[in-house]
C-alpha atoms as a PDB file:
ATOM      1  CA  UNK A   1       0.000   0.000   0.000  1.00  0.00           C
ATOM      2  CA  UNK A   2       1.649   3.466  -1.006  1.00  0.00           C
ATOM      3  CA  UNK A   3       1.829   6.103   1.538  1.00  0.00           C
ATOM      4  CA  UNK A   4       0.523   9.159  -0.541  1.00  0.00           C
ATOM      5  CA  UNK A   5      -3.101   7.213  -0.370  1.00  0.00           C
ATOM      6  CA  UNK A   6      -2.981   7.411   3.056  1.00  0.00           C
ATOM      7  CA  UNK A   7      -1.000  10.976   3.480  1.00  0.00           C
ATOM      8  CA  UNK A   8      -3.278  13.986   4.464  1.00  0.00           C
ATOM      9  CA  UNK A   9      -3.277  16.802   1.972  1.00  0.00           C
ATOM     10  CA  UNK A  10      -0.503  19.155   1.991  1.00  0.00           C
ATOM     11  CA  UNK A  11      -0.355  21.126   5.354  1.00  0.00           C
ATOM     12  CA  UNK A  12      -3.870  19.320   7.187  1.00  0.00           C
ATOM     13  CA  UNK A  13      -2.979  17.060  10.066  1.00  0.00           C
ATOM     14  CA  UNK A  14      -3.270  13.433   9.167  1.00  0.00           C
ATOM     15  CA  UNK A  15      -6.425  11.565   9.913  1.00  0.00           C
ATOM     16  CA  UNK A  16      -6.379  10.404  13.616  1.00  0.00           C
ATOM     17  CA  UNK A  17      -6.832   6.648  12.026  1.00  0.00           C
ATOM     18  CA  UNK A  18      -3.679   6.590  10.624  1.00  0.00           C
ATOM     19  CA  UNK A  19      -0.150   6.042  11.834  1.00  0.00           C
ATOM     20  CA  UNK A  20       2.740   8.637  11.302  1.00  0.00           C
ATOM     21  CA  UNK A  21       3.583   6.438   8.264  1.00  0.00           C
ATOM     22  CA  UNK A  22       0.301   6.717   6.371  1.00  0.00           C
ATOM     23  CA  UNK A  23      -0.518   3.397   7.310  1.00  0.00           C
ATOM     24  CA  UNK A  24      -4.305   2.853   8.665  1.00  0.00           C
ATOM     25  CA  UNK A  25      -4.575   1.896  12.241  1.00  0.00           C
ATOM     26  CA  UNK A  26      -5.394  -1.969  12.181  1.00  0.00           C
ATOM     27  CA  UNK A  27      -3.938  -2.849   9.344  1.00  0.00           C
ATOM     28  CA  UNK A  28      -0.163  -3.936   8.416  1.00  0.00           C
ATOM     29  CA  UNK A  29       0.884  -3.632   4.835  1.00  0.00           C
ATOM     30  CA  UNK A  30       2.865  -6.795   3.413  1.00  0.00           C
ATOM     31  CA  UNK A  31       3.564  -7.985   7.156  1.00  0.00           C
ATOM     32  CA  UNK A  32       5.379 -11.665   7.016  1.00  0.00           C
ATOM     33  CA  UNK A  33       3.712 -13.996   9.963  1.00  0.00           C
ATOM     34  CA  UNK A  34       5.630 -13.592  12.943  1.00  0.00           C
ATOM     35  CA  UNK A  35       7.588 -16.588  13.962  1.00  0.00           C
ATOM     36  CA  UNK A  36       5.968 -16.915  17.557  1.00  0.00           C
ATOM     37  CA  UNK A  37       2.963 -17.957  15.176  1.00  0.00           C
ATOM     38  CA  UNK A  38       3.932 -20.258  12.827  1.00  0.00           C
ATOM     39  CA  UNK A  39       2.842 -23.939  14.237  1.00  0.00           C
ATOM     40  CA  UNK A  40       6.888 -25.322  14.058  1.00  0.00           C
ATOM     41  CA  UNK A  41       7.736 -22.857  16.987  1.00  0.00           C
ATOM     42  CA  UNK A  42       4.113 -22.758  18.974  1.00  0.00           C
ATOM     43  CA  UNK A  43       2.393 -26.043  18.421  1.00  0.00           C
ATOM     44  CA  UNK A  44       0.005 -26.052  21.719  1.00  0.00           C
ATOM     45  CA  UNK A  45      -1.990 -29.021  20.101  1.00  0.00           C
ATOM     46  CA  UNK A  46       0.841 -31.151  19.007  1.00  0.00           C
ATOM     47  CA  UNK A  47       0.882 -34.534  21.027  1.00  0.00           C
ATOM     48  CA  UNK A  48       4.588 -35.270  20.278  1.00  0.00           C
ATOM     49  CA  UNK A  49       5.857 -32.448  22.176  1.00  0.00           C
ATOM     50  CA  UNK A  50       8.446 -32.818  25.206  1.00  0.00           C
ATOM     51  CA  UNK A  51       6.815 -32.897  28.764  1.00  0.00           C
ATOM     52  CA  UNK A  52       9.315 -31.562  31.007  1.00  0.00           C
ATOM     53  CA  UNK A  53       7.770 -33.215  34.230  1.00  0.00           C
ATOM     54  CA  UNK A  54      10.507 -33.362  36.407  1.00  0.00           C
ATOM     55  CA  UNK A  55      14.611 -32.427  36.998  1.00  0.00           C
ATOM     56  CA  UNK A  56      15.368 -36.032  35.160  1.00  0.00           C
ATOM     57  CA  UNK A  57      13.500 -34.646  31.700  1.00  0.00           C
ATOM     58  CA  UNK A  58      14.370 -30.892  32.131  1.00  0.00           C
ATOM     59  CA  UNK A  59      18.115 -32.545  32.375  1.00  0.00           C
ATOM     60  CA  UNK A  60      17.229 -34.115  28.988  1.00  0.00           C
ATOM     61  CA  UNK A  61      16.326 -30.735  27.556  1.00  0.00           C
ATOM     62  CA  UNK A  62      18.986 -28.681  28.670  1.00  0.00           C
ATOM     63  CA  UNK A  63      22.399 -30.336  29.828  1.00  0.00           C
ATOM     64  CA  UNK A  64      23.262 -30.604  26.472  1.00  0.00           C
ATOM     65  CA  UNK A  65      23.250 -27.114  25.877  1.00  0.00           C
ATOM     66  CA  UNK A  66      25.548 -26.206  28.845  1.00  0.00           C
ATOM     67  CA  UNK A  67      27.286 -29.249  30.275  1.00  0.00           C
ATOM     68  CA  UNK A  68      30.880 -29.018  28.685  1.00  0.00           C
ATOM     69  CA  UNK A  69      31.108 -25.281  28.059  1.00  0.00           C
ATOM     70  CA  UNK A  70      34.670 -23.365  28.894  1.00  0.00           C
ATOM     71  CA  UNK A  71      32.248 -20.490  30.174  1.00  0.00           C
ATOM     72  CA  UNK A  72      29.400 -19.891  32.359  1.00  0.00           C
ATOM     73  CA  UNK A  73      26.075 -20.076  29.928  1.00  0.00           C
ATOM     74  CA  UNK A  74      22.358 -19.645  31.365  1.00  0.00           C
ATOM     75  CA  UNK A  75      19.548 -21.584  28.654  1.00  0.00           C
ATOM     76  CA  UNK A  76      15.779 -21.880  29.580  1.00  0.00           C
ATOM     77  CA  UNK A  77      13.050 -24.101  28.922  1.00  0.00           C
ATOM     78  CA  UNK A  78       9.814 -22.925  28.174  1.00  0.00           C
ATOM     79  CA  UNK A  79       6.481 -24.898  28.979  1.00  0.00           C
ATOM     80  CA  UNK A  80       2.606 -24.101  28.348  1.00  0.00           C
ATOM     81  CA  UNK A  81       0.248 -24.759  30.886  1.00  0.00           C
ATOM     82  CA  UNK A  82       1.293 -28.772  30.225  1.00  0.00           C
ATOM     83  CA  UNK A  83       4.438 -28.900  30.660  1.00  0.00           C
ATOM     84  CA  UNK A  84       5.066 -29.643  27.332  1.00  0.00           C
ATOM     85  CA  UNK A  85       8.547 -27.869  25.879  1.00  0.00           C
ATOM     86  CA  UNK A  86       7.581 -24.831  23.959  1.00  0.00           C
ATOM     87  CA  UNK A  87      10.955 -23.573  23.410  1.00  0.00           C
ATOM     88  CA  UNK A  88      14.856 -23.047  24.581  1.00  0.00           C
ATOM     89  CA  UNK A  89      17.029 -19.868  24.931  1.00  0.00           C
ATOM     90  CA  UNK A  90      20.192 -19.038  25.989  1.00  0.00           C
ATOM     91  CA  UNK A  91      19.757 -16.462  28.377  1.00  0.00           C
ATOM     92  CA  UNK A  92      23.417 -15.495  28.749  1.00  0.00           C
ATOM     93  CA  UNK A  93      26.796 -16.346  27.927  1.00  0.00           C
ATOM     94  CA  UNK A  94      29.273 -15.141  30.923  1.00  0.00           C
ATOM     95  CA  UNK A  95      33.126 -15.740  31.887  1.00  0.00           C
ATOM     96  CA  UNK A  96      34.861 -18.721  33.775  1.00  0.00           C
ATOM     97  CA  UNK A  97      33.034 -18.572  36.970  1.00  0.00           C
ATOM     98  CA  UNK A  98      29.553 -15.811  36.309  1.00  0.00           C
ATOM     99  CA  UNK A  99      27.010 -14.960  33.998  1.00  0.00           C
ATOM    100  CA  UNK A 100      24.061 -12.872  34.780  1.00  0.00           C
ATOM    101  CA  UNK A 101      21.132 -13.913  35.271  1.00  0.00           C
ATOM    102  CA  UNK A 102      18.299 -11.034  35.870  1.00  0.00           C
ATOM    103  CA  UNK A 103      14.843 -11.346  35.616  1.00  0.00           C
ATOM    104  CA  UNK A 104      14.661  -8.867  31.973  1.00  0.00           C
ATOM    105  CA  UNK A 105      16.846 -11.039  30.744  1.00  0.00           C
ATOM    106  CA  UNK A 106      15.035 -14.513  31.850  1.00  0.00           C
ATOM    107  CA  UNK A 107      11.735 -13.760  31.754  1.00  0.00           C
ATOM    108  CA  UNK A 108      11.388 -11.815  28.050  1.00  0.00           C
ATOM    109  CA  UNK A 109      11.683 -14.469  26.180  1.00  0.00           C
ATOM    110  CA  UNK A 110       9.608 -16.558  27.845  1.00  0.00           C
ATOM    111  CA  UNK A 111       6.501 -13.857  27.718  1.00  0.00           C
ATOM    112  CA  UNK A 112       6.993 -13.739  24.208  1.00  0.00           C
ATOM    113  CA  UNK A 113       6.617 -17.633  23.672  1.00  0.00           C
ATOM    114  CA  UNK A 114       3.651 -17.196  25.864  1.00  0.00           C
ATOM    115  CA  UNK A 115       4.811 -19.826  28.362  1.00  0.00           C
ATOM    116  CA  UNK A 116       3.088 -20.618  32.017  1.00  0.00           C
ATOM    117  CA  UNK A 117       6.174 -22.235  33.588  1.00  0.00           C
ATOM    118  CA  UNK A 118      10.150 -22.021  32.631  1.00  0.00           C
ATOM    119  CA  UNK A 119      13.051 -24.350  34.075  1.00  0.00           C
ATOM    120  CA  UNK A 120      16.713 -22.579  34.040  1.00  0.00           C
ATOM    121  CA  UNK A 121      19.912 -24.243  33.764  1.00  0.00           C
ATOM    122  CA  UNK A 122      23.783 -22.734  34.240  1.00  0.00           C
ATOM    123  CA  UNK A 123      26.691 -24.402  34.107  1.00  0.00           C
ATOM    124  CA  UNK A 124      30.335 -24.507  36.181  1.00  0.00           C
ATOM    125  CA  UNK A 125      33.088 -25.052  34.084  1.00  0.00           C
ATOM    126  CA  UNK A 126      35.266 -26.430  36.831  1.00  0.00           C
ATOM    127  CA  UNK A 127      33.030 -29.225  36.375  1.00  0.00           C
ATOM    128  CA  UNK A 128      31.588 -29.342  39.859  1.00  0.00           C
ATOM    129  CA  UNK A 129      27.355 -29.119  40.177  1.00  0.00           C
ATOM    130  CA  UNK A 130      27.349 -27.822  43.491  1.00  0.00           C
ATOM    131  CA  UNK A 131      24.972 -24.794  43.645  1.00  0.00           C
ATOM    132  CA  UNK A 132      26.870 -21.560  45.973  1.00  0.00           C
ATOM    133  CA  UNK A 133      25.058 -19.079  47.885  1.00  0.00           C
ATOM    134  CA  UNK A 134      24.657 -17.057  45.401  1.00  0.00           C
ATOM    135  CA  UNK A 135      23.241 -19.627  42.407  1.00  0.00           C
ATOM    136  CA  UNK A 136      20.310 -20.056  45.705  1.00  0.00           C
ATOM    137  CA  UNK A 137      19.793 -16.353  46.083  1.00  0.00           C
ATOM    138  CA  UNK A 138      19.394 -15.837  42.378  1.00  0.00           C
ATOM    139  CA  UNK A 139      17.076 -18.709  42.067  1.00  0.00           C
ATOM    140  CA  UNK A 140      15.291 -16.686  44.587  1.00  0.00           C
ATOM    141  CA  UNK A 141      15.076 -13.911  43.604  1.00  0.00           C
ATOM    142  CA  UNK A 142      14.010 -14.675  40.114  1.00  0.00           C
ATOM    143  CA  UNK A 143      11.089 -17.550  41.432  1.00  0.00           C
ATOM    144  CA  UNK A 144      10.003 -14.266  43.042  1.00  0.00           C
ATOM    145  CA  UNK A 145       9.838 -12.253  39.604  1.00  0.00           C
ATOM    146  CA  UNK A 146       8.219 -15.128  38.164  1.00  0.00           C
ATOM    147  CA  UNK A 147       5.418 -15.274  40.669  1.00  0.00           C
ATOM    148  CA  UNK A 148       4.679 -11.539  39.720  1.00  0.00           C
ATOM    149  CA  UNK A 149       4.720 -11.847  35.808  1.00  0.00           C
ATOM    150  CA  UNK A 150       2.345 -15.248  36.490  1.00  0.00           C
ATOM    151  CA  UNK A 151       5.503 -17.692  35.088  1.00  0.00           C
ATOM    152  CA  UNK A 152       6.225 -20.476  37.268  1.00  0.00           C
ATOM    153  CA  UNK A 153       9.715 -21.183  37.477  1.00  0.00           C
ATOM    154  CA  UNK A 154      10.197 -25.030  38.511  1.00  0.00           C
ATOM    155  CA  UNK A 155      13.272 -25.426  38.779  1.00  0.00           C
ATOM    156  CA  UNK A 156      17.178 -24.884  38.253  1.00  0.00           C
ATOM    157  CA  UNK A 157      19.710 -26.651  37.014  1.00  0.00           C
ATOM    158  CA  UNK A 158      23.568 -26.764  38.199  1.00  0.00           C
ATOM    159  CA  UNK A 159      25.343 -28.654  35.704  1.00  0.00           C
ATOM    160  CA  UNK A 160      28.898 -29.567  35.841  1.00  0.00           C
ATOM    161  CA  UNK A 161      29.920 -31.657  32.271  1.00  0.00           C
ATOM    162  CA  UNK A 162      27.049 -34.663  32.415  1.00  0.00           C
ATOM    163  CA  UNK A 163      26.205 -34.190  36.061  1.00  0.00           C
ATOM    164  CA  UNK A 164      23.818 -31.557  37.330  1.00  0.00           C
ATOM    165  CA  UNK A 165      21.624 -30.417  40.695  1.00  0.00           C
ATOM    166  CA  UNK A 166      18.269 -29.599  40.940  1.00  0.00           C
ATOM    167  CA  UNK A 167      17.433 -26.867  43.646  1.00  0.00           C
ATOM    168  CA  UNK A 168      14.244 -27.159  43.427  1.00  0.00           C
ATOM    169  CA  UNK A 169      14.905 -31.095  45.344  1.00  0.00           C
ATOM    170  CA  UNK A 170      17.241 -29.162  47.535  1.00  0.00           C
ATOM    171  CA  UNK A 171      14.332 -27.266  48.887  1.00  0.00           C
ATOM    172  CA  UNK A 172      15.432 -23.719  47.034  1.00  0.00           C
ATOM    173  CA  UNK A 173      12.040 -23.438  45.265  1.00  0.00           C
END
């Protein structure tokens, strides 16, 4: 659609049911479906999906994405109502021993694949899953932001290479 049909005449103010750009309000000229749409990346009715029902299958998910890394990486899992695996992100790629993990930065992506619930996983290089003070503080802090934005988050993940701890079965969430 050209601008000029949509452009006021020369020196009126444009139509209040138009954009700046000429465009008419409610309407998108030659807009491509966004991917959050198509049914490969949001396929609510699909049977075959992944249930991620437990630390054993969000392991499955997301160990392979962080468990033999040289630097600190955060990924999440995203789940609908279900369960079932909607999507994975890295959140953040950090140095040898910290990456940040902050609730913008965990929680966008996950409103904008519309899912209910979200399990995290980081990694320690040195190879060691044991969670520190401050992997339990964060997981705190962000179950907390989670609870606000209505985004359960179920658990998370220390991995070390193949092995990994779940706080939430230490009693963190």
């Amino acid at each position: 659609m050209s601008a000029a049909v949509n452009a006021a005449p020369s020196g009126a103010p444009a139509r209040p049911d138009t954009w700046r750009d000429g465009h008419p309000v409610g309407e998108v000229a030659d807009a491509a479906p966004c991917a959050a749409c198509t049914p490969a990346r949001f396929a609510p009715g699909d049977p075959g999906r992944v249930v991620v029902d437990g630390p054993e299958s969000a392991a499955d998910v997301l160990v392979p994405a962080v468990g033999f890394r040289d630097r600190e990486r955060c990924v999440a899992a995203f789940l609908d109502t279900k369960h079932r695996l909607l999507g994975t992100a890295t959140v953040s790629i950090g140095s040898i021993d910290h990456t940040f993990m902050g609730p913008r930065e965990v929680f966008r992506d996950a409103l904008l694949a519309n899912a209910s619930a979200l399990v995290l996983a980081h990694n320690h290089p040195s190879g060691d899953p044991e969670p520190s003070r401050d992997d339990e503080m964060v997981t705190r802090r962000l179950a907390r932001a989670g609870e606000m934005l209505g985004i359960d988050l179920l658990d998370h993940l220390v991995v070390g290479g193949a092995r990994w701890t779940s706080l939430a079965r230490r009693g963190v969430l």
